[in-house]
Protein backbone atom coordinates (compact mmCIF):
# COMPACT_ATOMS: atom_id res chain seq x y z
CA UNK A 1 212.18 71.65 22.11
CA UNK A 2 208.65 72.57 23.20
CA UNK A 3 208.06 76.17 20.59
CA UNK A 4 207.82 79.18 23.41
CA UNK A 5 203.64 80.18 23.76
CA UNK A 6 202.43 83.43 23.26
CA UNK A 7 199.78 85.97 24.58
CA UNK A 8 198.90 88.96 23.73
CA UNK A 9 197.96 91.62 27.23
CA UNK A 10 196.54 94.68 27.03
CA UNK A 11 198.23 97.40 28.82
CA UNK A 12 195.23 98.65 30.29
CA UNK A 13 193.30 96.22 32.58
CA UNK A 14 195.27 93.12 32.25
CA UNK A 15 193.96 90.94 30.09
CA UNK A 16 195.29 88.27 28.21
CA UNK A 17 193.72 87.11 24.63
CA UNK A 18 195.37 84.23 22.91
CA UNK A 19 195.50 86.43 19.22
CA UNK A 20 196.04 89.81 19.08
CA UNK A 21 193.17 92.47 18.22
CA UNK A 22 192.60 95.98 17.50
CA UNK A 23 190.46 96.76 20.45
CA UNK A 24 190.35 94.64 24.04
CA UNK A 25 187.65 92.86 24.39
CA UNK A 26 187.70 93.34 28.32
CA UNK A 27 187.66 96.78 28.77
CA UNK A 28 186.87 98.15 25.25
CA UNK A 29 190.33 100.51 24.39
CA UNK A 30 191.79 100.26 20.78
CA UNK A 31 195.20 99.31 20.22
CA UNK A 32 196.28 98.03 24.09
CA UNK A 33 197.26 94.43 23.28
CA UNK A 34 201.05 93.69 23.70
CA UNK A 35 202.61 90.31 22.89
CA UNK A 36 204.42 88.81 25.67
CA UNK A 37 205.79 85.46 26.51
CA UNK A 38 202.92 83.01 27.94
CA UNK A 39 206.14 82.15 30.26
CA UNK A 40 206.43 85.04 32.24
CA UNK A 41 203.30 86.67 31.05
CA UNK A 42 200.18 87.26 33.10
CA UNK A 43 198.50 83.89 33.80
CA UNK A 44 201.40 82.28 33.42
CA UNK A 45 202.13 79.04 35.60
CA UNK A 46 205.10 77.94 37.38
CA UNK A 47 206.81 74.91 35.69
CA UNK A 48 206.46 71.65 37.31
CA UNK A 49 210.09 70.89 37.45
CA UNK A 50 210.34 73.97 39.94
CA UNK A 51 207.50 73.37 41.92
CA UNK A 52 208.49 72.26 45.44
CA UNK A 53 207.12 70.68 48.46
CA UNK A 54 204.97 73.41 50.94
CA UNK A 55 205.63 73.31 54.65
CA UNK A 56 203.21 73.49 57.28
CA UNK A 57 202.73 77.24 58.58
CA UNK A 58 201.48 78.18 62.13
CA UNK A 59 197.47 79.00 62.96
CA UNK A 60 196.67 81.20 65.05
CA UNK A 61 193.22 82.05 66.71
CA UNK A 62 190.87 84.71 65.54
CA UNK A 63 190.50 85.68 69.29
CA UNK A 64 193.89 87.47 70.28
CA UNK A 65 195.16 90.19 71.52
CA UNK A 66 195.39 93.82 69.04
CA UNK A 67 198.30 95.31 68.41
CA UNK A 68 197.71 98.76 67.10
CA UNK A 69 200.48 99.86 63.70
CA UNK A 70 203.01 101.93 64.50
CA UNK A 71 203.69 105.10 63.46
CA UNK A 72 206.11 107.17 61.42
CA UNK A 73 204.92 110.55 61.48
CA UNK A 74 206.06 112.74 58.46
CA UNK A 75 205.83 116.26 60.04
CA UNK A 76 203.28 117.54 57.18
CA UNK A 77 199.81 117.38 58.78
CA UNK A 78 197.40 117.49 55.54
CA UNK A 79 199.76 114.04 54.37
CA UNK A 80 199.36 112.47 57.93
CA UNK A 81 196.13 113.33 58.37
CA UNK A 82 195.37 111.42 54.71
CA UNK A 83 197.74 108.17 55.83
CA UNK A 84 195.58 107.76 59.12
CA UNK A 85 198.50 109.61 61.75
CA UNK A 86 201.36 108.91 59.54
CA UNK A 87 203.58 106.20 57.20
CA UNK A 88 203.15 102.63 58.89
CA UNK A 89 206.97 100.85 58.81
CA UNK A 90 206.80 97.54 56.29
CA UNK A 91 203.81 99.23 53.90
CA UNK A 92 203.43 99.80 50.64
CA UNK A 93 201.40 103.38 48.97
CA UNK A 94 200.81 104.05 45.82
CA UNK A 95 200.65 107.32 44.49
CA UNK A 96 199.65 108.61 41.40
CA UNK A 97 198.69 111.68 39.59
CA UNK A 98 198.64 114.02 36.40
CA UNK A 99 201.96 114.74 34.90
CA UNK A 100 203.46 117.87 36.29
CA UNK A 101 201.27 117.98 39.20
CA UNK A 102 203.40 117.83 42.09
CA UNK A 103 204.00 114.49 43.16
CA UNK A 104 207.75 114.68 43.14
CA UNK A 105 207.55 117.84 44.77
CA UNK A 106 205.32 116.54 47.44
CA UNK A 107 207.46 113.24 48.17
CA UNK A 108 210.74 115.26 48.00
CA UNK A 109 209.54 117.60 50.72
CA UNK A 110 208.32 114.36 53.07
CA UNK A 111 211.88 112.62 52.67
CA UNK A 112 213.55 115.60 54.03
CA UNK A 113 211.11 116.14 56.74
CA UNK A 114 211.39 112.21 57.67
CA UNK A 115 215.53 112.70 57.40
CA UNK A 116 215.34 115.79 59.66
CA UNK A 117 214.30 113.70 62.27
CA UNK A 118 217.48 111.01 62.32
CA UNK A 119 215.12 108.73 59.42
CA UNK A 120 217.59 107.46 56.59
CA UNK A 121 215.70 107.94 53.23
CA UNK A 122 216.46 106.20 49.51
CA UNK A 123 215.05 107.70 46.97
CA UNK A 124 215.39 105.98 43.43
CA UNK A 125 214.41 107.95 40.21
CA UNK A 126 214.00 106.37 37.12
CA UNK A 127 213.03 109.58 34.93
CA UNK A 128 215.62 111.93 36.03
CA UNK A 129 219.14 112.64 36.37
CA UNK A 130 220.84 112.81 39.34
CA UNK A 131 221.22 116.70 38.76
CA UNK A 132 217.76 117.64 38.00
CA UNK A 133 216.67 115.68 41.24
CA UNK A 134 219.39 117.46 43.02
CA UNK A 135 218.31 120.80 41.67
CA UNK A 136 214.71 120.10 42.47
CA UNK A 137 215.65 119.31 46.89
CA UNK A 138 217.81 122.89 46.10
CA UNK A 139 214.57 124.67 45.33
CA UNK A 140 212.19 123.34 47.67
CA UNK A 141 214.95 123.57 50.68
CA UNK A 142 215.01 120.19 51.07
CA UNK A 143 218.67 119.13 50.73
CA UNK A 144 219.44 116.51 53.88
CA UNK A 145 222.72 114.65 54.53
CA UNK A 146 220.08 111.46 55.62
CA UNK A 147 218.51 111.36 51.95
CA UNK A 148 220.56 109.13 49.45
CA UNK A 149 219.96 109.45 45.84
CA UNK A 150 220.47 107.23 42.70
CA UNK A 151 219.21 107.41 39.45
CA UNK A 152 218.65 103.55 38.11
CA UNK A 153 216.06 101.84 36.35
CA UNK A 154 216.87 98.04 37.42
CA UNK A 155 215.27 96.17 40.02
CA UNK A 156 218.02 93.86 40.44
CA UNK A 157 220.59 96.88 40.66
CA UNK A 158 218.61 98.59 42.96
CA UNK A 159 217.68 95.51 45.55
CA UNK A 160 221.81 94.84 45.52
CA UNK A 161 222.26 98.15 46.63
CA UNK A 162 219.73 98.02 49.23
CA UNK A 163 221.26 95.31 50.94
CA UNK A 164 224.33 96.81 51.15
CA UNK A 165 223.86 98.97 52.90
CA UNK A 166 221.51 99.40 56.43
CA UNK A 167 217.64 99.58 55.21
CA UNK A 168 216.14 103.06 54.98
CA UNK A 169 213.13 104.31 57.00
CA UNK A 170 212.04 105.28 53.61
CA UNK A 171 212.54 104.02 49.89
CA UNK A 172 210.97 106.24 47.25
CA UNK A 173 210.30 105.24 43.52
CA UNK A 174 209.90 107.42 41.05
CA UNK A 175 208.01 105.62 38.84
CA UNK A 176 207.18 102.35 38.80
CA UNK A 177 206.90 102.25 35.12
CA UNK A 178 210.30 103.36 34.71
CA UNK A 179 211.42 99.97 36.44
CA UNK A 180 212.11 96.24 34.40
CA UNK A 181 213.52 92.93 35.73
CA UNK A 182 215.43 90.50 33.96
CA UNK A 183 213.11 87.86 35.32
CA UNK A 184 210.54 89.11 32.85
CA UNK A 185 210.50 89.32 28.93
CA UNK A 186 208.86 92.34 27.98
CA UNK A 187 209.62 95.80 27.46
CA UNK A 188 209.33 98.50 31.00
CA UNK A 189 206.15 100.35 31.77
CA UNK A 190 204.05 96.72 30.40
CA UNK A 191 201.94 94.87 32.34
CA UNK A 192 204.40 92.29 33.41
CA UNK A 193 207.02 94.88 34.45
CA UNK A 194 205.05 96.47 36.32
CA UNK A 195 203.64 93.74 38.31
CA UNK A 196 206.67 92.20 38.54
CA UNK A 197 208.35 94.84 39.77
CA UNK A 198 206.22 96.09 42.26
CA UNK A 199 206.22 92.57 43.71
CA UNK A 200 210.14 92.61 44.09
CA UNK A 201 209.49 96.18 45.92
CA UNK A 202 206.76 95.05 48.33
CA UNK A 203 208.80 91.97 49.29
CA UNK A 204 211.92 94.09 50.73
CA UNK A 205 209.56 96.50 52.41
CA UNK A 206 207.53 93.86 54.15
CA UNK A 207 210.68 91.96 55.29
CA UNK A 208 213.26 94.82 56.25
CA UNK A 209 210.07 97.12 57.56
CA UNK A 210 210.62 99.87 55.19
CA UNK A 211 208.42 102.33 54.23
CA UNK A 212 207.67 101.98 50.29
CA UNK A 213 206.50 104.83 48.50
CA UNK A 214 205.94 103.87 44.72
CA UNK A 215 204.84 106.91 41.87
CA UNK A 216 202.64 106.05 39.20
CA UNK A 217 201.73 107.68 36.20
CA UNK A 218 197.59 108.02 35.21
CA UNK A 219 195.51 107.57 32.26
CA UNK A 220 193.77 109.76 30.39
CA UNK A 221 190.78 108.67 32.15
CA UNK A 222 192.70 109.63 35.42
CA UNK A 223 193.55 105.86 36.64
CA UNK A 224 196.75 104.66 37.52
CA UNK A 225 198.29 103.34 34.33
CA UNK A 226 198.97 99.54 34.69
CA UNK A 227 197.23 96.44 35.99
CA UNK A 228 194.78 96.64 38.51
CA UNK A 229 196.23 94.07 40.51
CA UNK A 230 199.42 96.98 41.95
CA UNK A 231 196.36 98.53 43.66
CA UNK A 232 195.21 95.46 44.89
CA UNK A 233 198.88 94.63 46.13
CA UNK A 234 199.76 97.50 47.68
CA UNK A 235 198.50 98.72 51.41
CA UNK A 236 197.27 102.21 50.63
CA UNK A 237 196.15 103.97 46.97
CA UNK A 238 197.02 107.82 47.03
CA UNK A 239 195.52 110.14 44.22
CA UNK A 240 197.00 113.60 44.11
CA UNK A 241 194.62 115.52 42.14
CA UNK A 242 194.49 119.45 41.25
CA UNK A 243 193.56 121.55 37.72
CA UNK A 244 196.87 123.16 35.69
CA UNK A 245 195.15 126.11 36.40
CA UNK A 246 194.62 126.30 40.58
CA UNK A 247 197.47 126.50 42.69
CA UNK A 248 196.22 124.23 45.00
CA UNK A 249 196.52 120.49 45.16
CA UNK A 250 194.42 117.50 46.90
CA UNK A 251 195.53 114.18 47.82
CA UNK A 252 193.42 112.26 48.21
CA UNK A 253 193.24 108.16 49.41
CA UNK A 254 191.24 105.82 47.84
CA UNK A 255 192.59 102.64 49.81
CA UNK A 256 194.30 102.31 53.15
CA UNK A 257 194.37 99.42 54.89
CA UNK A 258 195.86 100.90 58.01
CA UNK A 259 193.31 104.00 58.25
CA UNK A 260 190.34 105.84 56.78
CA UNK A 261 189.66 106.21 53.16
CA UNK A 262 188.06 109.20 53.12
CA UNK A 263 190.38 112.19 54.07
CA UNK A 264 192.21 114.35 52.12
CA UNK A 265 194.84 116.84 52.35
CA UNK A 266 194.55 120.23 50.47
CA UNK A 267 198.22 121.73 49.73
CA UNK A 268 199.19 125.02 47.60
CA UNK A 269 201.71 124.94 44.50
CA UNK A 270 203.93 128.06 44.59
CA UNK A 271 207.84 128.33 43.25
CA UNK A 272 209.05 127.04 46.93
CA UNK A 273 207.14 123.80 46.76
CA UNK A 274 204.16 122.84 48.39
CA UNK A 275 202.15 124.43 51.09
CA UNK A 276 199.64 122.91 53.75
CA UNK A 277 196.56 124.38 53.76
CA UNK A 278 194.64 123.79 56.83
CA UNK A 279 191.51 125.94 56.45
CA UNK A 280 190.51 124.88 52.28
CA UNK A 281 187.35 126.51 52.81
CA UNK A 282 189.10 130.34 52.96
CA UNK A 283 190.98 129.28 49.51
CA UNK A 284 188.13 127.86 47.90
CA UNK A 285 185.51 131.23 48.52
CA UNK A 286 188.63 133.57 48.50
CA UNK A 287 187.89 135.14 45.08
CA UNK A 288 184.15 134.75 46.08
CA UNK A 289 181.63 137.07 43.73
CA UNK A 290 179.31 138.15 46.02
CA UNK A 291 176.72 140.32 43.22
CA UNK A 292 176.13 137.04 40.87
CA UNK A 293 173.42 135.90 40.86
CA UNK A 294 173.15 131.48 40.73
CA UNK A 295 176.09 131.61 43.06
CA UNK A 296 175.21 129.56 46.37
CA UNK A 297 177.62 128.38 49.06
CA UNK A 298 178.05 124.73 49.89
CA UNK A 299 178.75 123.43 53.02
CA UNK A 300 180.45 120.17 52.55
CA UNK A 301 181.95 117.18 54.01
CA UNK A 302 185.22 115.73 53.19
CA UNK A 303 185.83 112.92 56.04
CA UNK A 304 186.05 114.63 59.16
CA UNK A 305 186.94 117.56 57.79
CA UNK A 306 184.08 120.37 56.39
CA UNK A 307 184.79 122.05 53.30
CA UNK A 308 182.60 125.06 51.81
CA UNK A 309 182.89 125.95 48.53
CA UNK A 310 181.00 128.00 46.21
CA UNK A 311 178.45 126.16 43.32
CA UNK A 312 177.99 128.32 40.21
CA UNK A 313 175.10 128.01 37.70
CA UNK A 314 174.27 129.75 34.62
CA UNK A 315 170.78 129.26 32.99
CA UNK A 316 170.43 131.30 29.73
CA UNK A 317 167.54 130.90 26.73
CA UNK A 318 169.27 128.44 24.84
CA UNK A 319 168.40 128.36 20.25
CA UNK A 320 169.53 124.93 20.24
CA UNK A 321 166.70 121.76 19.40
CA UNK A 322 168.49 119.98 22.45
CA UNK A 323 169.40 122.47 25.20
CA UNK A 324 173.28 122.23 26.18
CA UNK A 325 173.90 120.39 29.99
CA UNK A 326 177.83 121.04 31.07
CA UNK A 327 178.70 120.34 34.27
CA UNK A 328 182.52 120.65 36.03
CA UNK A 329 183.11 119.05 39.10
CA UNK A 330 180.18 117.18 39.90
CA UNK A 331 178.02 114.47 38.78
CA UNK A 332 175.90 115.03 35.55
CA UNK A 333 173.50 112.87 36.20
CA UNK A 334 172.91 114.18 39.46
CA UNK A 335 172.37 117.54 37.87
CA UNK A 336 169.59 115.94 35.47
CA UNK A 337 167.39 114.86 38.68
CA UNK A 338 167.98 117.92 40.06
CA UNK A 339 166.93 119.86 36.67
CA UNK A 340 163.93 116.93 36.83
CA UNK A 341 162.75 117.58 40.27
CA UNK A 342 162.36 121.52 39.70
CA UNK A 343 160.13 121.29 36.57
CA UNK A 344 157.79 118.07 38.13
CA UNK A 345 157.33 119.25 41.47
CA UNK A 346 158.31 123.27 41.29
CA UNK A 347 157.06 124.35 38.27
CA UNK A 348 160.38 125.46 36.97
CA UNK A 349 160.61 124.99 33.33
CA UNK A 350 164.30 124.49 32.65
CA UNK A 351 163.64 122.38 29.05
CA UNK A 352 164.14 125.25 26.78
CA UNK A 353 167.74 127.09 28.46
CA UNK A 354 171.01 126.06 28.62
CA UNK A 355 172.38 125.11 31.76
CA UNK A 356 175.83 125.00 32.79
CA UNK A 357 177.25 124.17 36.12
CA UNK A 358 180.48 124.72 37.64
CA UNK A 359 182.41 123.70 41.26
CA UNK A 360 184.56 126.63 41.98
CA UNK A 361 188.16 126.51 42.17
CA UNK A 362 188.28 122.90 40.56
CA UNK A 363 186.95 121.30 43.59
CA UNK A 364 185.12 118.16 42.82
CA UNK A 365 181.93 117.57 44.34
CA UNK A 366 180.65 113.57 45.33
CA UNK A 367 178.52 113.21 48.15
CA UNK A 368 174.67 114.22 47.49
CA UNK A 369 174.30 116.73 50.25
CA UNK A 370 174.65 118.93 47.26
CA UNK A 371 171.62 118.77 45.92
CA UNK A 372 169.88 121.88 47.80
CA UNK A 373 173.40 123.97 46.60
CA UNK A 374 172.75 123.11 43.05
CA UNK A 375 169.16 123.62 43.48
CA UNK A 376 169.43 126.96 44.78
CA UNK A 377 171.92 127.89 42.32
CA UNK A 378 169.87 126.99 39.31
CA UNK A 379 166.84 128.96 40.16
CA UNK A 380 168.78 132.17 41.11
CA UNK A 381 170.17 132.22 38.00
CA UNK A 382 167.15 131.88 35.98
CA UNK A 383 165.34 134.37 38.20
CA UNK A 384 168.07 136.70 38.43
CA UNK A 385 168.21 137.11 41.92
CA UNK A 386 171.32 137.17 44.17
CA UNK A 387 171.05 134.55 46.92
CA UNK A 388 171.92 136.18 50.43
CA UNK A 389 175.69 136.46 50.76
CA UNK A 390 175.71 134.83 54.22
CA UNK A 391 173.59 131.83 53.57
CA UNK A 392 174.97 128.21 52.92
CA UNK A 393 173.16 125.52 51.75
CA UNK A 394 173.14 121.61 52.01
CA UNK A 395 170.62 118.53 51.88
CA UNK A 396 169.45 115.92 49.60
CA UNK A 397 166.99 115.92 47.11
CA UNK A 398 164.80 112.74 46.51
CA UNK A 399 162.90 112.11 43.60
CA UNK A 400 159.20 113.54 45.28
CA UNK A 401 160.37 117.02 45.30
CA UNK A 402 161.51 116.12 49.93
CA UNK A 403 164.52 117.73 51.14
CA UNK A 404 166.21 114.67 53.31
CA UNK A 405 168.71 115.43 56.29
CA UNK A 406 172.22 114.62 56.19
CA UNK A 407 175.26 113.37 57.89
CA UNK A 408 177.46 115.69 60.35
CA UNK A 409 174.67 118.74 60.10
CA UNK A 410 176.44 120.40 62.97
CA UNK A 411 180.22 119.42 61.33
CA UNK A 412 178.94 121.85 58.40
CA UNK A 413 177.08 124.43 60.55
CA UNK A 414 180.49 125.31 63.08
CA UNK A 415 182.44 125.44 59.69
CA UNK A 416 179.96 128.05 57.93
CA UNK A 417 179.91 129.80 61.90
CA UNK A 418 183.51 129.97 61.63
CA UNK A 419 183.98 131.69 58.59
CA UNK A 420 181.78 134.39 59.18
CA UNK A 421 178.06 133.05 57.71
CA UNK A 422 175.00 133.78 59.45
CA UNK A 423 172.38 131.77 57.75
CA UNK A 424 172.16 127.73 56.80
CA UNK A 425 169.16 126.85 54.72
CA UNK A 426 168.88 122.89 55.26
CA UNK A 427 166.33 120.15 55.80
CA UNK A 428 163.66 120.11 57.97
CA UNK A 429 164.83 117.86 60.49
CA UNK A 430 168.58 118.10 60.23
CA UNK A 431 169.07 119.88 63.76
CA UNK A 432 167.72 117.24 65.09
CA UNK A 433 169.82 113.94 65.09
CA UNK A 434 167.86 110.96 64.66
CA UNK A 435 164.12 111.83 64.75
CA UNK A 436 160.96 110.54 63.14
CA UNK A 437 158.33 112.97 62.04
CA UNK A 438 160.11 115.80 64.26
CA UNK A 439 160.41 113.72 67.61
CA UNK A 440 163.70 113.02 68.90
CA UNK A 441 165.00 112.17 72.16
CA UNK A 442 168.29 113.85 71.41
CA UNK A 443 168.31 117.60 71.82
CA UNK A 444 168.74 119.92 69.28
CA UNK A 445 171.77 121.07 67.71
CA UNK A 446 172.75 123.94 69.31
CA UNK A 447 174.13 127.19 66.91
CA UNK A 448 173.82 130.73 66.88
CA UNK A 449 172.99 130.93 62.79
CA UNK A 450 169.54 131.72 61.50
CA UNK A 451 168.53 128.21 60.34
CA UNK A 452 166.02 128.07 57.25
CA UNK A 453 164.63 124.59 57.49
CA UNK A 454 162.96 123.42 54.27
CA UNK A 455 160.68 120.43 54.25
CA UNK A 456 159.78 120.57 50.12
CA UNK A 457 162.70 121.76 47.21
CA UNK A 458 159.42 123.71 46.39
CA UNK A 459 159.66 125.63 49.92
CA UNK A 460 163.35 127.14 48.63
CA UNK A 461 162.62 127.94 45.24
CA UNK A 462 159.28 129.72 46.13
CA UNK A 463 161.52 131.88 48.48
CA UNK A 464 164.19 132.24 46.23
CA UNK A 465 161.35 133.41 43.60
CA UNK A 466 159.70 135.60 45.57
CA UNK A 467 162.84 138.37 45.60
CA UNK A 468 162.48 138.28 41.81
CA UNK A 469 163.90 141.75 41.13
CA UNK A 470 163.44 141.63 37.28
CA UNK A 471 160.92 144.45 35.45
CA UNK A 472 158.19 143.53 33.78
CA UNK A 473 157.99 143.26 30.31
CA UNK A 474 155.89 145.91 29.18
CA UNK A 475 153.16 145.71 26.97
């Protein structure tokens, strides 16, 4: 009898070394490699003997009519408006966050609003008891006749019972990790399991047209823990993201194969569950100080949706050889070109202070429309001067020292309107869409804010500079 192979996978990204080693040599982490079986493993072949003869499958043309996907709206507007309109019947999400975060909570409260309209939701958890998920629905006022519950760990078990009985609108589980299959030799929450078991899940939701919702757990890094190849598998990637100390969550998608990838949904955490939030930009400047100075406004984009939120910067003399750069919530090497761009071309001498920079309210920052914000930010705070309470700032900074329009200037200019501002400082250029050297064919943007266009980051910081309040040293 042929002796059984083995392989050695590392829990991380998937991949398989013939010996085992303290660190993958793949994606660099220590002390990842598992042995499994080379006969269920990853990269492991079918036998021969079980290989059968294909079949000939139907072709269709390219050119055909479009069918648009249905539609299964949940009833909480920040989660539809992430999905694309709502869950499509037959897909797959996954959804994964920090432990403790709220994804139970969230999922709990769309099952009951899916099973108050006649839907018949499953959902399967494989880290709690019965009880505590029962005590959990109690809480959050989401107890529903429509909503069965089981506590099992087996994907064999849990497929029997499925067929059973009539297929749910629905099936929820909580985690993927949890889950093992006999048809796999390795221990749950390894990278076989979980492929394996995802792949049993996706199969009954694609052919009974149920809605699959799978949880699973992150990294330290903040990655979904697991092979890649889930993500890959699955029809949309949620990420529901928030700090232990906001209230307020984001979920946010970052795959969807049935609508945009670049919404997200802002909810509050209180003791009755989770609450939509449909104006963020009123929670994120709600505890606003108005008196600081290196506190500027930022009027951001988050797909359709504008967001303003308030940048904070703190420049102080710093005794250290290397000056200290922390940044929270944005990208530190952005914040180095900034820093870069205000000594070369503004005459700001930043090399000798400390400089930390924070996104308020936890809010993570990605898209470079930032730049003036920062900017702005930085040399208040090394000035000293307050920046005017009902200005907000946005544009890109390029490496001459040129502030350079951005996307959905009138998007970010109604939002700051909205909410009470009276002043945007932005590019020269922005109000009007598409021009070259300040001719355009399309009119103007229309708005009743003071606009503050500045053509050079050198324009804004001489301005900001210029309401330097400070005494003089004396002599």
């Amino acid at each position: 009898m042929a002796k059984s192979k083995i392989q050695f996978v590392c829990q991380n990204c998937g991949n398989v070394s013939p010996r085992w080693s303290g660190r993958c040599d793949a994606c660099g982490e220590w002390n990842t490699l598992v042995e499994e079986s080379a006969d269920t493993g990853v990269g492991s072949a079918p036998s021969a003997s079980r290989m059968a003869r294909g079949h000939a499958i139907e072709m269709v043309s390219l050119a055909g009519n479009i069918e648009k996907a249905p539609r299964l709206p949940t009833g909480i507007a920040e989660l539809d408006r992430v999905t694309g309109g709502g869950f499509v019947p037959g897909s797959a999400l996954l959804v994964g966050g920090d432990p403790g975060i709220g994804k139970s909570t969230l999922l709990m409260q769309a099952a009951a609003a899916l099973a108050r309209t006649g839907q018949q939701v499953v959902y399967v958890s494989g880290e709690e008891a019965v009880a505590q998920v029962r005590l959990r629905a109690q809480r959050l006022g989401a107890v529903e006749e429509n909503i069965s519950l089981a506590a099992e760990t087996s994907v064999e078990n849990i497929l029997a019972t499925l067929r059973v009985n009539k297929p749910p609108a629905l099936l929820i589980i909580d985690s993927i990790q949890t889950l093992w299959t006999d048809t796999a030799d390795s221990a749950p929450g390894t990278v076989t399991q979980v492929r394996t078991a995802a792949q049993a899940m996706i199969r009954y939701a694609k052919k009974y047209g149920t809605i699959l919702v799978l949880v699973g757990h992150v990294t330290k890094d903040g990655q979904i823990a697991g092979p890649r190849v889930v993500e890959h598998m699955v029809d949309a990637v949620l990420y529901f993201e928030g700090e232990g100390g906001q209230h307020f969550r984001i979920l946010r998608t970052v795959k969807n194969r049935f609508g945009p990838t670049d919404e997200i949904g802002v909810f509050d955490m209180s003791d009755e569950g989770l609450r939509e939030v449909p104006n963020p930009s009123e929670l994120f400047l709600g505890e606003r100080n108005v008196t600081a100075p290196g506190a500027a406004v930022f009027a951001g984009i988050e797909g359709t949706r504008p967001v303003l939120v308030e940048i904070q910067a703190l420049v102080a003399p710093s005794s250290l050889g290397t000056p200290r750069r922390a940044v929270v919530g944005w990208d530190s090497s952005r914040l180095s070109m900034v820093l870069a761009v205000l000594e070369a071309h503004c005459g700001v001498r930043l090399g000798q202070h400390d400089v930390y920079l924070n996104v308020a309210g936890g809010y993570r920052i990605s898209e470079p429309a930032a730049d003036m914000a920062v900017a702005a930010a930085l040399v208040s705070s090394l000035a000293g001067v307050n920046l005017p309470t009902e200005s907000v700032y946005f544009g890109e900074i390029s490496l001459s020292g040129a502030a350079r329009p951005v996307s959905h200037t009138q998007a970010r200019i109604k939002e700051a309107e909205k909410l009470g501002f009276g002043r945007a400082v932005l590019p020269k250029g922005s109000l009007s869409p598409g021009s070259k050297q300040g001719k355009s064919k399309k009119p103007r943007i229309a708005t009743s804010l003071e606009t503050v266009e500045i053509r050079e980051l050198s324009d804004l910081a001489a301005r900001i500079l210029a309401h330097d309040r400070r005494p003089t040293p004396a002599s």
